[in-house]
Every structure is written in C-alpha cells, then in structure tokens.
Protein backbone atom coordinates (compact mmCIF):
# COMPACT_ATOMS: atom_id res chain seq x y z
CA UNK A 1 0.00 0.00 0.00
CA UNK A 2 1.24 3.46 -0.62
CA UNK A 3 1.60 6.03 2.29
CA UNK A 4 -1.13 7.93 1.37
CA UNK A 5 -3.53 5.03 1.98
CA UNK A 6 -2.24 3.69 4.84
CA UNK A 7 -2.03 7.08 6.64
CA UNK A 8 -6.33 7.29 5.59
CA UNK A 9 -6.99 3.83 6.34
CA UNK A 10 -5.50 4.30 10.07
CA UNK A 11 -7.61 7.79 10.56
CA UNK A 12 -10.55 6.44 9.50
CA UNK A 13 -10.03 3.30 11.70
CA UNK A 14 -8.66 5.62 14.36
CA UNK A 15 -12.16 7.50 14.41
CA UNK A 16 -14.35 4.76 13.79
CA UNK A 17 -12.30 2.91 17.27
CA UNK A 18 -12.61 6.63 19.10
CA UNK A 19 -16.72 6.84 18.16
CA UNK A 20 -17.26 3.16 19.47
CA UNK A 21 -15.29 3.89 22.57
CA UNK A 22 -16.29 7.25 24.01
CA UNK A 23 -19.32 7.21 23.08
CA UNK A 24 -22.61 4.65 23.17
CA UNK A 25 -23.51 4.15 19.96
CA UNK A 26 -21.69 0.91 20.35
CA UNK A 27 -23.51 -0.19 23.29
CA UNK A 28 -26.99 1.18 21.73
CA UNK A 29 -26.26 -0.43 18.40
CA UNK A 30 -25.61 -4.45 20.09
CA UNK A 31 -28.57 -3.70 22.65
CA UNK A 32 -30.74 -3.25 19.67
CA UNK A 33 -29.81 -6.06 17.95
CA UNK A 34 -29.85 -8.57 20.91
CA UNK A 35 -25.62 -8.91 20.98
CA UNK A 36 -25.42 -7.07 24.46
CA UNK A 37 -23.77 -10.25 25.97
CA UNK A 38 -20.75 -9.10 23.46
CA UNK A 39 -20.19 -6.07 25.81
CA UNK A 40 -18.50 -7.60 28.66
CA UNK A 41 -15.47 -7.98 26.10
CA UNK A 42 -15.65 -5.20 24.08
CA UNK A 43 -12.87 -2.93 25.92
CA UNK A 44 -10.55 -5.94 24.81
CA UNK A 45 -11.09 -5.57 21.30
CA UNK A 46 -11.84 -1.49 21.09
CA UNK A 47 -8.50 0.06 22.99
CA UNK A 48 -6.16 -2.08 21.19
CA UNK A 49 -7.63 -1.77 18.22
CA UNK A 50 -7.72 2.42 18.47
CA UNK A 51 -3.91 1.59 19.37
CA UNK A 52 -3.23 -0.12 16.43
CA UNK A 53 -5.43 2.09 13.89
CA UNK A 54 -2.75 5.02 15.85
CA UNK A 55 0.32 3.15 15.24
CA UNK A 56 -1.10 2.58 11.46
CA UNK A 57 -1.92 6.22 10.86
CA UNK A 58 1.59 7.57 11.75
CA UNK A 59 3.20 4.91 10.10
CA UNK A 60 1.18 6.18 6.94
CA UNK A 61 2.12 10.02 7.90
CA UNK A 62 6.46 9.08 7.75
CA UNK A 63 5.89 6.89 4.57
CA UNK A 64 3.77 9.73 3.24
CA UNK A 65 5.93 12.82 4.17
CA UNK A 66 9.31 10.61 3.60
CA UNK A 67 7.68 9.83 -0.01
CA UNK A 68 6.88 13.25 -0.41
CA UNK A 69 10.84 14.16 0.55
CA UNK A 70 12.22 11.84 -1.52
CA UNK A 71 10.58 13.09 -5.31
CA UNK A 72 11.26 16.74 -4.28
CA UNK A 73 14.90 15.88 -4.25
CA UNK A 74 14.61 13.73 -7.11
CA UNK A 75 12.96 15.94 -9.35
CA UNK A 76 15.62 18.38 -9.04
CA UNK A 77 17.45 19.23 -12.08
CA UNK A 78 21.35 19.18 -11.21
CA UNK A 79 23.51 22.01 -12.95
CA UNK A 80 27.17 22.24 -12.84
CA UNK A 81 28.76 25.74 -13.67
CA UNK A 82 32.13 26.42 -14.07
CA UNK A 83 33.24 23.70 -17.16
C-alpha cells in the first residue's frame, strides 16, 4: 500500500475505534440487535484496536511525508557551472 492510503486507512479506523469507545452508539447499536452479551469484552477488542489504527496512521504520515521528501529531491534538475 502506498503512504497515502495507509495514513487514511489508520484515521478512518482511528475514528471509527474513538466513536465506538467514548461514546454509546456501540452499546446502543448491540442492545438493539440482541448482541449485548458481546459487551462484557468489548474494551478488549476497542482500545487495542484504536492503538493499532494510531500506530497505522503515523506509520502512513512518515511513509507519506518521507515519499513526499524523496521526489522533491529527485525531481531536481542538477547544474554544474564552471566547465
């Protein structure tokens, strides 16, 4: 994947994992549906998983900004004066 859609892919799960665990939509949504028994583990699954959608987003951001970097100084035309 390039940086650009890793460093998305990690926000989006990074907001998605923040929505489900500050707030009760979550607990609303698997009340509803009769999975409330599924909430006595759900703090297992949510905070590592907002950890790891973190980790993924910055990783994105450095392959994204090193990417970025790399074709400024590669697109560079080199002159030599003097010969």
């Amino acid at each position: 994947m390039r940086g650009n859609t890793i460093f998305k892919t990690g926000i989006v799960g990074t907001i998605f994992a923040v929505i489900c665990c500050f707030t009760p939509i979550l607990v609303v949504t698997f009340g509803a549906l009769g999975l409330s028994a599924w909430l006595g583990w759900i703090d297992y699954v949510l905070i590592p998983g907002l950890l790891l959608f973190i980790a993924l987003a910055l990783y994105g951001y450095r392959q994204r900004t090193r990417a970025r970097a790399c074709c400024e100084t590669d697109t560079q035309p080199t002159t030599r004066k003097g010969k």
